[in-house]
Structure formats: structure tokens, C-alpha cells
C-alpha atoms as a PDB file:
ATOM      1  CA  UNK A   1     144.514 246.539 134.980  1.00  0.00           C
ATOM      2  CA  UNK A   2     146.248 249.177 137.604  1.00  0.00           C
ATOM      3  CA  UNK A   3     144.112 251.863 138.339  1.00  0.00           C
ATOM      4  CA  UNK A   4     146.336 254.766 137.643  1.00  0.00           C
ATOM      5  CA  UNK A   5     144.410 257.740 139.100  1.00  0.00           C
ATOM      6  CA  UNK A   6     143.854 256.286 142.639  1.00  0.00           C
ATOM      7  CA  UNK A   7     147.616 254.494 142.564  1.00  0.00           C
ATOM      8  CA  UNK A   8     149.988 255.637 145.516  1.00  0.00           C
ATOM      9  CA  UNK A   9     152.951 257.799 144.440  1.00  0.00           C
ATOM     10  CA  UNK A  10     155.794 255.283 143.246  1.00  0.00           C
ATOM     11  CA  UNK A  11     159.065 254.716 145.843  1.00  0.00           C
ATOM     12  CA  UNK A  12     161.471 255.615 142.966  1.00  0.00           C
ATOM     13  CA  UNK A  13     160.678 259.277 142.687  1.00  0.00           C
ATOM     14  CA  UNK A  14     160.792 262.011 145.524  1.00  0.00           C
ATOM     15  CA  UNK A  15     157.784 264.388 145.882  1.00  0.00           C
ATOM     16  CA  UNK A  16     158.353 267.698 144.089  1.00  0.00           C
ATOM     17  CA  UNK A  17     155.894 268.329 141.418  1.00  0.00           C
ATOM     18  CA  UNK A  18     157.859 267.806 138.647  1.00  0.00           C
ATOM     19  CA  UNK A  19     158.437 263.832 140.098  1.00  0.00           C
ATOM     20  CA  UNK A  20     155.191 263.854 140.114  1.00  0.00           C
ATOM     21  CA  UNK A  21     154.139 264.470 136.641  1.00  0.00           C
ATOM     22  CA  UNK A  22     156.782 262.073 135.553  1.00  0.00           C
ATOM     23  CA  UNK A  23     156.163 259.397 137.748  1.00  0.00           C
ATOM     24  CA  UNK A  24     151.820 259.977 136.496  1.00  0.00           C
ATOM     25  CA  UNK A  25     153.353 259.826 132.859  1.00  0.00           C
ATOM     26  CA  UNK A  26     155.663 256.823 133.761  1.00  0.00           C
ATOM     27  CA  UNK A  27     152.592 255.045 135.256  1.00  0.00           C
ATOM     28  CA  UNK A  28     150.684 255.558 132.213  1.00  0.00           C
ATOM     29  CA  UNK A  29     153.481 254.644 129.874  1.00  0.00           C
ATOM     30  CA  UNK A  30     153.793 251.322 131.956  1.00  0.00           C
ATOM     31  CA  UNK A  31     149.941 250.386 131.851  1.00  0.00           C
ATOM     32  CA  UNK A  32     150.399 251.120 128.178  1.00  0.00           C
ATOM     33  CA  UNK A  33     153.201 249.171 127.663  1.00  0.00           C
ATOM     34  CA  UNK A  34     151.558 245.877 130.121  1.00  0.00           C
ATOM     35  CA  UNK A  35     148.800 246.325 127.379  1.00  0.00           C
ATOM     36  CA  UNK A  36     150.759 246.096 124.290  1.00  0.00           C
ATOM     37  CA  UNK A  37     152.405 243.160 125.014  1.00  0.00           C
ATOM     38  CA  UNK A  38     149.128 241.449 126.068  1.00  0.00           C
ATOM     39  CA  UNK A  39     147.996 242.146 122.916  1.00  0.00           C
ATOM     40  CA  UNK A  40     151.360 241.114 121.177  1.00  0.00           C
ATOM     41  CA  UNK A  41     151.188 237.650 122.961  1.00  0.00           C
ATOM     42  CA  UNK A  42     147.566 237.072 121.382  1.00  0.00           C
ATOM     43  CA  UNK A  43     148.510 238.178 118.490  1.00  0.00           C
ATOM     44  CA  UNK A  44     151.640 235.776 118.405  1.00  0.00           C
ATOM     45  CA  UNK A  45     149.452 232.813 119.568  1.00  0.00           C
ATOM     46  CA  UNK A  46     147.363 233.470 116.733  1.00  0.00           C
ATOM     47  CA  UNK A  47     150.699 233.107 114.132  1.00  0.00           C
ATOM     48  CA  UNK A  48     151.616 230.324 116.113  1.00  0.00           C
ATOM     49  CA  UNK A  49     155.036 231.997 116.287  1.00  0.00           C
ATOM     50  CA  UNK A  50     157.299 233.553 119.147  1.00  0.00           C
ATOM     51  CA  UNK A  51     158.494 237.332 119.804  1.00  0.00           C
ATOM     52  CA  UNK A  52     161.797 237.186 117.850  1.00  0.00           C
ATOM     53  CA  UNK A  53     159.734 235.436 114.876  1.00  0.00           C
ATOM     54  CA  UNK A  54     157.465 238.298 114.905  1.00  0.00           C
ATOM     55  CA  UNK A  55     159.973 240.660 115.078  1.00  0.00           C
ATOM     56  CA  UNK A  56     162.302 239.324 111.927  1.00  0.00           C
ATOM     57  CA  UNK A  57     158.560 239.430 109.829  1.00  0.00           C
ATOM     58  CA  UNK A  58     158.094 243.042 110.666  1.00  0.00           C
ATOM     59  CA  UNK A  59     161.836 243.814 109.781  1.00  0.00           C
ATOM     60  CA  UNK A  60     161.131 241.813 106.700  1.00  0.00           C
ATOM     61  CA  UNK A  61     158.061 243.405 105.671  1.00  0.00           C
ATOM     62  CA  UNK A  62     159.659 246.822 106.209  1.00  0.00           C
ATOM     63  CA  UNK A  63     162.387 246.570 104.302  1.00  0.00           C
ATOM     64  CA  UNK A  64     161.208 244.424 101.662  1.00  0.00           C
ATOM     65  CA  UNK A  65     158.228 247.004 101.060  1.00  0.00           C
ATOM     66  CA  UNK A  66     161.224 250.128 100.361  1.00  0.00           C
ATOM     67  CA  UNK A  67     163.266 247.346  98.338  1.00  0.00           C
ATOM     68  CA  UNK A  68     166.662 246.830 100.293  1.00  0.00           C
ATOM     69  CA  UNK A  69     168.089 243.492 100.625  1.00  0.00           C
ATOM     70  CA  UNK A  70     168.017 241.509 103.951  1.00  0.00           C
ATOM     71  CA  UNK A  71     170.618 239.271 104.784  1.00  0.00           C
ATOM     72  CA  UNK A  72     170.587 237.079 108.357  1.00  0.00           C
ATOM     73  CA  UNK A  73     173.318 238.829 109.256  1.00  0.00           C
ATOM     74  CA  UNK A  74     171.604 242.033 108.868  1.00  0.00           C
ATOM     75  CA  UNK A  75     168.477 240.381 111.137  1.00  0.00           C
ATOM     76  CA  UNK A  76     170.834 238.925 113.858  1.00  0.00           C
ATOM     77  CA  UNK A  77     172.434 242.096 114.333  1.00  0.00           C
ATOM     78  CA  UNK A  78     169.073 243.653 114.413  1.00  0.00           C
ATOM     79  CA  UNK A  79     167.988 241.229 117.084  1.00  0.00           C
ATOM     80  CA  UNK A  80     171.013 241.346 118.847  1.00  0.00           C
ATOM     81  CA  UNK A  81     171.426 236.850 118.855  1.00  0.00           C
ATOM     82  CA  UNK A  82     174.273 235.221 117.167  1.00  0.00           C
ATOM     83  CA  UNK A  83     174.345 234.048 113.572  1.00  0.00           C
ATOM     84  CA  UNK A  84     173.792 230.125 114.645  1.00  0.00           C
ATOM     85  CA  UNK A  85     170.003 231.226 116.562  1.00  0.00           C
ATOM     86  CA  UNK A  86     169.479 232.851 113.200  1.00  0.00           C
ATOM     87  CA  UNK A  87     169.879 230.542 111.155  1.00  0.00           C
ATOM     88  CA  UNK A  88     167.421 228.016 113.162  1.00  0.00           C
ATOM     89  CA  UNK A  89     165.206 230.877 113.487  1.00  0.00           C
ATOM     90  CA  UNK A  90     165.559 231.753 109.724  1.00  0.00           C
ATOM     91  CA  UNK A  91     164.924 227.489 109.252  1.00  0.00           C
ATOM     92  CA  UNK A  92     161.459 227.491 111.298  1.00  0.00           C
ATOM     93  CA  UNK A  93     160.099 230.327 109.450  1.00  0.00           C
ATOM     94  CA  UNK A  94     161.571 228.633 105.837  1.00  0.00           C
ATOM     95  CA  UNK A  95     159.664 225.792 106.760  1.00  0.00           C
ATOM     96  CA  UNK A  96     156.159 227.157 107.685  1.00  0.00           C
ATOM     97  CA  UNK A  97     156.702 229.165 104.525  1.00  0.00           C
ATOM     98  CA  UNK A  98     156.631 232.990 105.784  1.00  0.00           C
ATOM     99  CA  UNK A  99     160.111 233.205 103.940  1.00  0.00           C
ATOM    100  CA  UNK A 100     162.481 232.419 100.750  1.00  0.00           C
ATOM    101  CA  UNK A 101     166.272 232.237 101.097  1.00  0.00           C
ATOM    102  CA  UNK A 102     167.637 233.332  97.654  1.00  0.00           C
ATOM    103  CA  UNK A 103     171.220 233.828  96.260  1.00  0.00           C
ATOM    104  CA  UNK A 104     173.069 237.479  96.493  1.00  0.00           C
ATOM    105  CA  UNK A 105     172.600 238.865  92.854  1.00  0.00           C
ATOM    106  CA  UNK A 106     176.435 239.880  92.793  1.00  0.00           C
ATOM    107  CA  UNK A 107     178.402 237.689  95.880  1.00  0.00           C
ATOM    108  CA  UNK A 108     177.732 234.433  95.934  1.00  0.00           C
ATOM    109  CA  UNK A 109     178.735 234.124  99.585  1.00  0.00           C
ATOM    110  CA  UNK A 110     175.809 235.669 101.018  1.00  0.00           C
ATOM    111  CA  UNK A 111     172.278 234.666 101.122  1.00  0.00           C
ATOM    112  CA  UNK A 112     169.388 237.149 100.933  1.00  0.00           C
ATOM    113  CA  UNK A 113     166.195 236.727 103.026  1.00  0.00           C
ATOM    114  CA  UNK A 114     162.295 238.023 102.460  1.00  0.00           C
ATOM    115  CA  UNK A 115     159.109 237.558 103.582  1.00  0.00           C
ATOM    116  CA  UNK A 116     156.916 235.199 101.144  1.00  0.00           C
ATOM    117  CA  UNK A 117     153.334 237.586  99.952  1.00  0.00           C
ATOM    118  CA  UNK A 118     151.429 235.166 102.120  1.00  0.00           C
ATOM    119  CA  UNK A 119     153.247 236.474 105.038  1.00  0.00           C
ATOM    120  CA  UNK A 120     152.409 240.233 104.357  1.00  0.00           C
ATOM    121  CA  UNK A 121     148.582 238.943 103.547  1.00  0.00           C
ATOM    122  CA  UNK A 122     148.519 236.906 106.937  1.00  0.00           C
ATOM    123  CA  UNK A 123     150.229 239.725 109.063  1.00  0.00           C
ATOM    124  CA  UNK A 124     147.416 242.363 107.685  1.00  0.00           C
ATOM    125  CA  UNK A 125     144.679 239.939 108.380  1.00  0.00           C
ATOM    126  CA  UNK A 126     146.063 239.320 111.940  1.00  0.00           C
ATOM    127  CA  UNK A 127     147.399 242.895 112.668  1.00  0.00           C
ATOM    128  CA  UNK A 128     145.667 245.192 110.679  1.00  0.00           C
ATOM    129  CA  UNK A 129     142.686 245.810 112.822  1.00  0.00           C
ATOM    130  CA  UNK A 130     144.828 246.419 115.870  1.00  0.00           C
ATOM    131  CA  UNK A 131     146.723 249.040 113.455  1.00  0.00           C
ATOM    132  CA  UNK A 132     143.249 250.656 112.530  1.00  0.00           C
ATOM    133  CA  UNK A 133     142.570 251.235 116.615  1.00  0.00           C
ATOM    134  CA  UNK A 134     145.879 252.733 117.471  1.00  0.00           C
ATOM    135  CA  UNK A 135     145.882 255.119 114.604  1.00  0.00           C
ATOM    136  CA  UNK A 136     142.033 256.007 115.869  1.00  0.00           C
ATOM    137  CA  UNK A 137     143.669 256.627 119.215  1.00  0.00           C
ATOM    138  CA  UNK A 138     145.795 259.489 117.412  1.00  0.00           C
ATOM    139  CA  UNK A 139     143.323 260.851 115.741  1.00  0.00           C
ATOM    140  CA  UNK A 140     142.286 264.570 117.203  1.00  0.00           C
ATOM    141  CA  UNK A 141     145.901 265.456 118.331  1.00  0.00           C
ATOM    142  CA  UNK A 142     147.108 268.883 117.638  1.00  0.00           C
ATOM    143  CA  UNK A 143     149.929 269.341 115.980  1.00  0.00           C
ATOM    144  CA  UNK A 144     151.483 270.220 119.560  1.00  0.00           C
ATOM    145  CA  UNK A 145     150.679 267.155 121.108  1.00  0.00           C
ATOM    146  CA  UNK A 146     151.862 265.166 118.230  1.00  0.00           C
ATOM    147  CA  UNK A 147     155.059 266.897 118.791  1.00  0.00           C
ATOM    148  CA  UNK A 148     154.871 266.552 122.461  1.00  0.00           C
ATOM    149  CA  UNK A 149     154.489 262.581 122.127  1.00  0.00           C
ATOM    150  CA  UNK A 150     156.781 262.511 119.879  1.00  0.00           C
ATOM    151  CA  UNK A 151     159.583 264.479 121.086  1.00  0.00           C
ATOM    152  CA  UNK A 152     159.133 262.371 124.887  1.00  0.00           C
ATOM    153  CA  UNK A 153     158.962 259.096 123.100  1.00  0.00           C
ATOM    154  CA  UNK A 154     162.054 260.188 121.228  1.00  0.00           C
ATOM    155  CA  UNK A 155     163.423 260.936 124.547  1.00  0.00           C
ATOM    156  CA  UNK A 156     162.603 257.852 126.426  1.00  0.00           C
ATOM    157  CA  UNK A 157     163.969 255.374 123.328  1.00  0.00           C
ATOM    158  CA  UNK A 158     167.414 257.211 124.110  1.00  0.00           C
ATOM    159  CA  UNK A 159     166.846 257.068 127.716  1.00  0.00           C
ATOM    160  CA  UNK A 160     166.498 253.292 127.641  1.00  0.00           C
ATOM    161  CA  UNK A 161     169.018 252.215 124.770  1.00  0.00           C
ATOM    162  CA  UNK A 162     171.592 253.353 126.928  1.00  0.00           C
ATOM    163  CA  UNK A 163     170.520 251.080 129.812  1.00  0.00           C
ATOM    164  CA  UNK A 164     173.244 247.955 130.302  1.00  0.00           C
ATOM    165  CA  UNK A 165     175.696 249.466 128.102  1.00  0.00           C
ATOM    166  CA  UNK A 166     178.169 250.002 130.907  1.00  0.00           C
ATOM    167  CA  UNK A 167     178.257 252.534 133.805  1.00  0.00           C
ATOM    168  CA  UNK A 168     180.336 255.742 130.842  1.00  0.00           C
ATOM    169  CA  UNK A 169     177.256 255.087 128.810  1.00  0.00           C
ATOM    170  CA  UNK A 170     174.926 255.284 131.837  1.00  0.00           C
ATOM    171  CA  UNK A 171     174.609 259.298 131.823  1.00  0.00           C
ATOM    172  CA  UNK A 172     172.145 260.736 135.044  1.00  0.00           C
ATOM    173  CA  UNK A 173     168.658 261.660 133.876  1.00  0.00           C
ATOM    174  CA  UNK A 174     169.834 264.787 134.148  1.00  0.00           C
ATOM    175  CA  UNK A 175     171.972 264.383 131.368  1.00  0.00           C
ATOM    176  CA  UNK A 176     169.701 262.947 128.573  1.00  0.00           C
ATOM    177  CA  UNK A 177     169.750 264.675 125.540  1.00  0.00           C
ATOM    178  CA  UNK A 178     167.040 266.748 123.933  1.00  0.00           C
ATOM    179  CA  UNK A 179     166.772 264.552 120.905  1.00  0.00           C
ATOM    180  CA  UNK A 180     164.724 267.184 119.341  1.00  0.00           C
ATOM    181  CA  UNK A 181     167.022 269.788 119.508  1.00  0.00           C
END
């Protein structure tokens, strides 16, 4: 793993101070995020299953646990693929029985979608210990750095979602909103 403490100043940044804090807290966010998906490609090893698989369980989970009605629509959107990857994504996990198809209550056109109870019990066995350490790892903030995380995180998922949506949606750093304010 990359040392960040004894790492030379990154070529993207110029020298001023404030560069420099960013590019320590970019660093940091980067060895962070080279860890997470480590762990996320052990974990999906372990469910035999791919990233976009995990991804349409989680989505499941989550909105099956507040009660709102998934359709694959609704999860190809969500992943961003077309309707026919869905529906072969959809079939795979059918078939190794982490979810039911079942008829709209009231349209008979659609097709609702949601994760089977052995899914949620295999997902806590597999991911709740790695849920357990990152909630340890919060433990102990103040109430200012919770909002301080927070509020950059915010601030970064803007920063980001805005990346390859075409050069008017491209705004300088300069320009990215305060989402907290």
C-alpha cells in the first residue's frame, strides 16, 4: 500500500498550501478508495458474483427493506446499462436464487423485482463484519468532524457526477457548489 506521508507532492496540483492539503486529502481518499475495492473484489469472490450483481442486491435490499417496488427498469437506470443487460443480469441472479420476479399488483405490463430472504441472510453473513469495522472507524468523531466528512464527501460526489457529462456540465473546481449550503 502507498505510503502517504513520505509520497512526493502529486504533478496535478501547484504548490501553495492550500494544493497541498488537498492533494494530502486526495492521496488519502485514493489509498482509501484502492482499499475498498480490494475488499469489494473479495467480498464478490466470496458471492461468486460480479460488481453490477452486487450492486442490484444492495439496491434491492435497500429498497425492499423501506417497501417500494423495484422494477428492472428502475435497476437499469440505476446502473446506467440498457434494459437487454438487465434482463440477463436479472436471469443469472433468478437462477442462483438471490431474486423473485413477480407480477405488478395493478399493470400487468410490468414486472416487479426483490431480493429472496436468503439473499439479505447471505449478504449479512458476508458483509456484516466489514460493516461492524467501518462503523468502529467512525466511532469518536465530533460532531464537527462528522460534519466535516460529510459536507467534503458531499462535495466530492458532486464534483465527480459531473465528470463526462459534456464540457457545459464540466464547471472549474472553482465553481463547485457548497452542497451544504
Amino acid at each position: 500500500m502507498t505510503d502517504i506521508a513520505t509520497d512526493p507532492p502529486s504533478y496535478w496540483f501547484s504548490d501553495s498550501a492550500e494544493d497541498d492539503r488537498g492533494a494530502r486529502v486526495m492521496e488519502a481518499l485514493r489509498a482509501y478508495r484502492a482499499a475498498e475495492m480490494s475488499m469489494r473484489r473479495r467480498t464478490q469472490a466470496s458471492m461468486s458474483m460480479g460488481e453490477n450483481e452486487m450492486l442490484v442486491l444492495r439496491f434491492l435490499t435497500r429498497h425492499g427493506r423501506r417497501s417500494r417496488d423495484v422494477t428492472p427498469i428502475d435497476l437499469a437506470r440505476y446502473l446506467g446499462i440498457s434494459t437487454a443487460s438487465m434482463t440477463a443480469l436479472l436471469d443469472r441472479l433468478e437462477r442462483s436464487g438471490h431474486l423473485e420476479r413477480r407480477p405488478h399488483p395493478s399493470d400487468r405490463r410490468k414486472v416487479l423485482v426483490a431480493a429472496t430472504p436468503h439473499t439479505e441472510d447471505e449478504m449479512r453473513e458476508v458483509l456484516g463484519s466489514m460493516h461492524a469495522q467501518m462503523m468502529l472507524a467512525t466511532h469518536g468523531m465530533t460532531e464537527a468532524e462528522t460534519t466535516a466528512v460529510t459536507r467534503f464527501l458531499e462535495r466530492m460526489r458532486t464534483a465527480v457526477d459531473g465528470v463526462g457529462t459534456g464540457p457545459a456540465s464540466n464547471p472549474p473546481a472553482t465553481a463547485i457548489p457548497d452542497v451544504a449550503a
